[in-house]
C-alpha atoms as a PDB file:
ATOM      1  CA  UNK A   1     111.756 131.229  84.383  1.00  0.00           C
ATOM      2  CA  UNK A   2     112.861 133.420  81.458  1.00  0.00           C
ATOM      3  CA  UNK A   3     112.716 132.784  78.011  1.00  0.00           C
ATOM      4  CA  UNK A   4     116.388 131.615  76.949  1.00  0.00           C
ATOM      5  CA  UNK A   5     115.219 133.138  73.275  1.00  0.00           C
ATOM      6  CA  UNK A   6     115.653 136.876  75.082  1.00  0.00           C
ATOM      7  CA  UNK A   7     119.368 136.340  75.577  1.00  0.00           C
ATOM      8  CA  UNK A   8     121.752 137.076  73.174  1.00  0.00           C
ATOM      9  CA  UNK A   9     123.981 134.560  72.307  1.00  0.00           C
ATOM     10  CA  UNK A  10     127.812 135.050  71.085  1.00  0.00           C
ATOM     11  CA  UNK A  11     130.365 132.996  69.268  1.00  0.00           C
ATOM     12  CA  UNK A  12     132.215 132.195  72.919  1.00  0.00           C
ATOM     13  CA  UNK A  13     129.087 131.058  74.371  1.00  0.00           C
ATOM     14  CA  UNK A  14     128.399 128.692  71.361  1.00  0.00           C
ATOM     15  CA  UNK A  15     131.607 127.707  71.624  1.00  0.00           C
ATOM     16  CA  UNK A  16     131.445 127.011  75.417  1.00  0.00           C
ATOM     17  CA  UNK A  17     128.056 124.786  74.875  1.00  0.00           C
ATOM     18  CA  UNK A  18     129.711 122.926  72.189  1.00  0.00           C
ATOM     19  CA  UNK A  19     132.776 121.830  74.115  1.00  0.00           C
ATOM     20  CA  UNK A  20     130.143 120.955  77.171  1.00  0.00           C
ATOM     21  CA  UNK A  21     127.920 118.914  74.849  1.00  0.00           C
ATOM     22  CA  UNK A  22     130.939 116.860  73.978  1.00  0.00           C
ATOM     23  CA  UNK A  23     131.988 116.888  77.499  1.00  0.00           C
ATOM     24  CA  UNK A  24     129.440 118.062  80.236  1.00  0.00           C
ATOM     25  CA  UNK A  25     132.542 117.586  83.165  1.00  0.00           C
ATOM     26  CA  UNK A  26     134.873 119.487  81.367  1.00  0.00           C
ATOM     27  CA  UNK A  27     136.657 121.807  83.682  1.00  0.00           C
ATOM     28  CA  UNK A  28     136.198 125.817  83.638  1.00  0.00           C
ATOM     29  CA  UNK A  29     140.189 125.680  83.260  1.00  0.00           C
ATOM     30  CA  UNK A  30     140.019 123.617  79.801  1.00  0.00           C
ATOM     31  CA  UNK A  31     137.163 125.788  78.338  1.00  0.00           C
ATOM     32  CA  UNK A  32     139.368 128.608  79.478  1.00  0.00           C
ATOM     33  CA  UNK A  33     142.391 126.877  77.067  1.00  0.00           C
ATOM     34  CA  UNK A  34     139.499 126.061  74.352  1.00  0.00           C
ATOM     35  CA  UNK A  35     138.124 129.535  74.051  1.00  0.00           C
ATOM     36  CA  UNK A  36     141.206 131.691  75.127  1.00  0.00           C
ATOM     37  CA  UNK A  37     139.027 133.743  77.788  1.00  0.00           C
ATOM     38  CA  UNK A  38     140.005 133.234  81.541  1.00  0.00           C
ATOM     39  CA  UNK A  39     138.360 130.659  83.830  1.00  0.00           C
ATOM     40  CA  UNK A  40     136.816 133.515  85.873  1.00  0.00           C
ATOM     41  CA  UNK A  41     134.584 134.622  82.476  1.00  0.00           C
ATOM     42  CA  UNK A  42     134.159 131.008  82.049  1.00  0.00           C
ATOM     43  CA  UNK A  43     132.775 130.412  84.604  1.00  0.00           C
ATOM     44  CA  UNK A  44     130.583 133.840  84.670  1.00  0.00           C
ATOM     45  CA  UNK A  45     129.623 132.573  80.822  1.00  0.00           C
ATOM     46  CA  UNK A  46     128.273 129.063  81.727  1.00  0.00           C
ATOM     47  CA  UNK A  47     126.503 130.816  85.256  1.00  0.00           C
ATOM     48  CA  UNK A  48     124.277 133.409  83.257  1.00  0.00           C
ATOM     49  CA  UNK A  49     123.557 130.434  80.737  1.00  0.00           C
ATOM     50  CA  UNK A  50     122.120 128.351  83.313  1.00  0.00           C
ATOM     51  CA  UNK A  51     120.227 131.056  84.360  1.00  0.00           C
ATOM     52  CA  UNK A  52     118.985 132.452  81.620  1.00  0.00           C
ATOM     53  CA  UNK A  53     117.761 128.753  80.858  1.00  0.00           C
ATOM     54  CA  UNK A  54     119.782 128.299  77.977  1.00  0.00           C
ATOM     55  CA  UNK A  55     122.024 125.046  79.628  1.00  0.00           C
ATOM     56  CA  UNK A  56     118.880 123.174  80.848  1.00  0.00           C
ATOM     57  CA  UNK A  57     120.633 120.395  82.689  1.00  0.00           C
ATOM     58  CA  UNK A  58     123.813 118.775  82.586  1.00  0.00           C
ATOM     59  CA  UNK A  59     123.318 115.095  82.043  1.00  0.00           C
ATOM     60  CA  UNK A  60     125.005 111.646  80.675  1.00  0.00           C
ATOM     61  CA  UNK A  61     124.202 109.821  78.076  1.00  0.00           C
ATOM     62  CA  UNK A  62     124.542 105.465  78.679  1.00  0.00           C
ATOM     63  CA  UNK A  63     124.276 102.575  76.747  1.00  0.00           C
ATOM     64  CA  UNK A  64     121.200 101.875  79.135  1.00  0.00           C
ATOM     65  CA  UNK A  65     119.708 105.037  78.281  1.00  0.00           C
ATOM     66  CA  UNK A  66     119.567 104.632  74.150  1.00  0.00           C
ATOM     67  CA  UNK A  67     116.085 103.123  72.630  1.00  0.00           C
ATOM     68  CA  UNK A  68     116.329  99.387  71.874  1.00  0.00           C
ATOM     69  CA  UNK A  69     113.248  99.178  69.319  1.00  0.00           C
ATOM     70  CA  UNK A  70     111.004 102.107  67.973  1.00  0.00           C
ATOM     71  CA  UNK A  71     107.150 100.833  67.868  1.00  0.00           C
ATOM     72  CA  UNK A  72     105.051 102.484  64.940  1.00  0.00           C
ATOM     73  CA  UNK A  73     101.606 102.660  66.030  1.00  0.00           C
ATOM     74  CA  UNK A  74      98.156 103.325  64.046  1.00  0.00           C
ATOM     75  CA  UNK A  75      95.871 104.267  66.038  1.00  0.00           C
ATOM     76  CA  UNK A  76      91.754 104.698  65.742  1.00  0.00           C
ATOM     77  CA  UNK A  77      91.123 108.001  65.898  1.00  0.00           C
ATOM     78  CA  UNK A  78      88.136 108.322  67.986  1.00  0.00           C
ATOM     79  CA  UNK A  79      90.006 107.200  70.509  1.00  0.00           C
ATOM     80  CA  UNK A  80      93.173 108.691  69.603  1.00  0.00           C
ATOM     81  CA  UNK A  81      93.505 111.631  72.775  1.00  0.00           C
ATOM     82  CA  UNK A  82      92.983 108.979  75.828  1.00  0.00           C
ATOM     83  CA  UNK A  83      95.206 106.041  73.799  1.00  0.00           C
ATOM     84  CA  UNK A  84      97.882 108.684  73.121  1.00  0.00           C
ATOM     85  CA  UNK A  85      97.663 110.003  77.379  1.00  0.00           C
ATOM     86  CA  UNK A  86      97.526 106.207  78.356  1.00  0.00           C
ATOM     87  CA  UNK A  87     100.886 104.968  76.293  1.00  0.00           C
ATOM     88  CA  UNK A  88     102.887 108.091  77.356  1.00  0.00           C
ATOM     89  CA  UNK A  89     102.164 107.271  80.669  1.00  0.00           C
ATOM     90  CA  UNK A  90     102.998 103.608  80.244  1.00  0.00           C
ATOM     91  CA  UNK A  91     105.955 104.411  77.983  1.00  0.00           C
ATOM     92  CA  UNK A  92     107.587 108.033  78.795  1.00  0.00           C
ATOM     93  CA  UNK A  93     109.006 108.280  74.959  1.00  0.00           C
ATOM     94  CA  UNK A  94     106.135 108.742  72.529  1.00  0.00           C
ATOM     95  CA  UNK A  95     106.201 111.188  69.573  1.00  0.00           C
ATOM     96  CA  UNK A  96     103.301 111.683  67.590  1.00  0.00           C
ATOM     97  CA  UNK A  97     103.416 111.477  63.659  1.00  0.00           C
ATOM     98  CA  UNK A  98     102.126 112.501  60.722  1.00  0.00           C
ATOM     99  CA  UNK A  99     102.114 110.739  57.604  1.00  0.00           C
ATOM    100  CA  UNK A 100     101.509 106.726  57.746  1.00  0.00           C
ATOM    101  CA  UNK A 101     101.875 106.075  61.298  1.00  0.00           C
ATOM    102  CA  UNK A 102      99.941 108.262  63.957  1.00  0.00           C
ATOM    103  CA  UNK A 103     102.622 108.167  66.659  1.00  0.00           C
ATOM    104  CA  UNK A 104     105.932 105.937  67.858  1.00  0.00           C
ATOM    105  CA  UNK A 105     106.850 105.248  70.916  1.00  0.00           C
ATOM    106  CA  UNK A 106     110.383 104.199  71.951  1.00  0.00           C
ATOM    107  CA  UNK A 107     111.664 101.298  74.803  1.00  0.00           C
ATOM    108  CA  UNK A 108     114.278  99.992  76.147  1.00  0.00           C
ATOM    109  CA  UNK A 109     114.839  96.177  76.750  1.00  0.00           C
ATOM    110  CA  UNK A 110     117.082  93.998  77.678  1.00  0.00           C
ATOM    111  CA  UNK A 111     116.400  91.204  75.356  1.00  0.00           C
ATOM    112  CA  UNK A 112     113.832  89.638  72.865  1.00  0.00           C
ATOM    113  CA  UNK A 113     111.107  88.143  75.781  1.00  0.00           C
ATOM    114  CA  UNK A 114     111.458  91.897  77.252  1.00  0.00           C
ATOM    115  CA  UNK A 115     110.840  93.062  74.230  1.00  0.00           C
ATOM    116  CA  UNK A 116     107.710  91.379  72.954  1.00  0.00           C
ATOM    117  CA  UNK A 117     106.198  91.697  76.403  1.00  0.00           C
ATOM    118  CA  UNK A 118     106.469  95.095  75.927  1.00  0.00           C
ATOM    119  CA  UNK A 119     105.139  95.282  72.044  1.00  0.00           C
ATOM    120  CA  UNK A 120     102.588  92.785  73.539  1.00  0.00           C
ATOM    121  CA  UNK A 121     101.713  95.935  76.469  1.00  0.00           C
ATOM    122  CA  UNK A 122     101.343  98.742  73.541  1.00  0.00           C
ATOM    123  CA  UNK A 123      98.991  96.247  71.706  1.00  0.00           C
ATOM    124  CA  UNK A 124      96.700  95.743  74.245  1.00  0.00           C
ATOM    125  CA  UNK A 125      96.245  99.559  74.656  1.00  0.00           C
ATOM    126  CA  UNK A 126      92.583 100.472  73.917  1.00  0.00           C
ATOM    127  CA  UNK A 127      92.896 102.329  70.155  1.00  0.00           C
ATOM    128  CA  UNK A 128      95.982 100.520  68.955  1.00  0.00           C
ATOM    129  CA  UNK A 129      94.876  99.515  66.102  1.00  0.00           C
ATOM    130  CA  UNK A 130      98.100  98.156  64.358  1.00  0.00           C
ATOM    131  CA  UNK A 131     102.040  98.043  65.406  1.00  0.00           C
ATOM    132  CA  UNK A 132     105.340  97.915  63.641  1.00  0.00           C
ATOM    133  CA  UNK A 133     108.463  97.226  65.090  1.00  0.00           C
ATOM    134  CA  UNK A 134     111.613  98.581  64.354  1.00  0.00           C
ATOM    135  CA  UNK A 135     115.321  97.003  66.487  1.00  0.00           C
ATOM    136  CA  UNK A 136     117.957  99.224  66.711  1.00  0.00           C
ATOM    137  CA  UNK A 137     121.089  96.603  66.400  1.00  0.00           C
ATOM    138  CA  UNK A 138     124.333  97.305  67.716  1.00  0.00           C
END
């Protein structure tokens, strides 16, 4: 794989991943109209940015996908390397933190008994030593 920092990016091609980060379906034609380049360099645009790694992945975001709580954690930190390995595995979404809190870790539920069942799961994590929960409300 090859690093996307060796390629030289232009003001097309940052104007091409801007209109496909507001719309990852948008067709080569409508870029075309956006950017006022034909479809054919489009296309030949967006083709050497996915291979030179620069477009990773085109994705969508849902509703599903967003966090519903963030959980602060403090953490004891002799045991902080296998408590950190054993929530990410558990979890997926875990950032660790400097500061106050030694690392969050983000879930998804659908509703409050979800919820604490999972706050519940990050307590009883060997090295947890404390938890704070924040809700995101919509």
């Amino acid at each position: 794989m090859e690093n996307p920092l060796s390629y030289s990016i232009d003001s097309l091609d940052l104007k091409i991943l801007s209109l496909l980060k507001k719309n990852a379906r948008m067709k080569y034609v409508e870029i075309s109209t956006h950017t006022g380049i034909s479809e054919a360099a489009v296309r030949y645009r967006v083709k050497k940015l996915l291979e030179k790694n620069i477009i990773k992945r085109f994705t969508i975001d849902t509703v599903m996908d967003e966090p519903g709580a963030i959980v602060l954690l403090r953490i004891d930190t002799l045991k902080s390397p296998s408590t950190l390995k054993k929530l990410k595995s558990l979890f997926g979404t875990m950032y660790e933190l400097s500061g106050e809190w030694d690392a969050a870790v983000l879930i998804k539920a659908n509703d409050s008994y979800e919820l604490n069942h999972m706050v519940d799961r990050i307590r009883n994590v060997a090295g947890v030593i404390e938890t704070q929960t924040l809700l995101k409300m919509t």
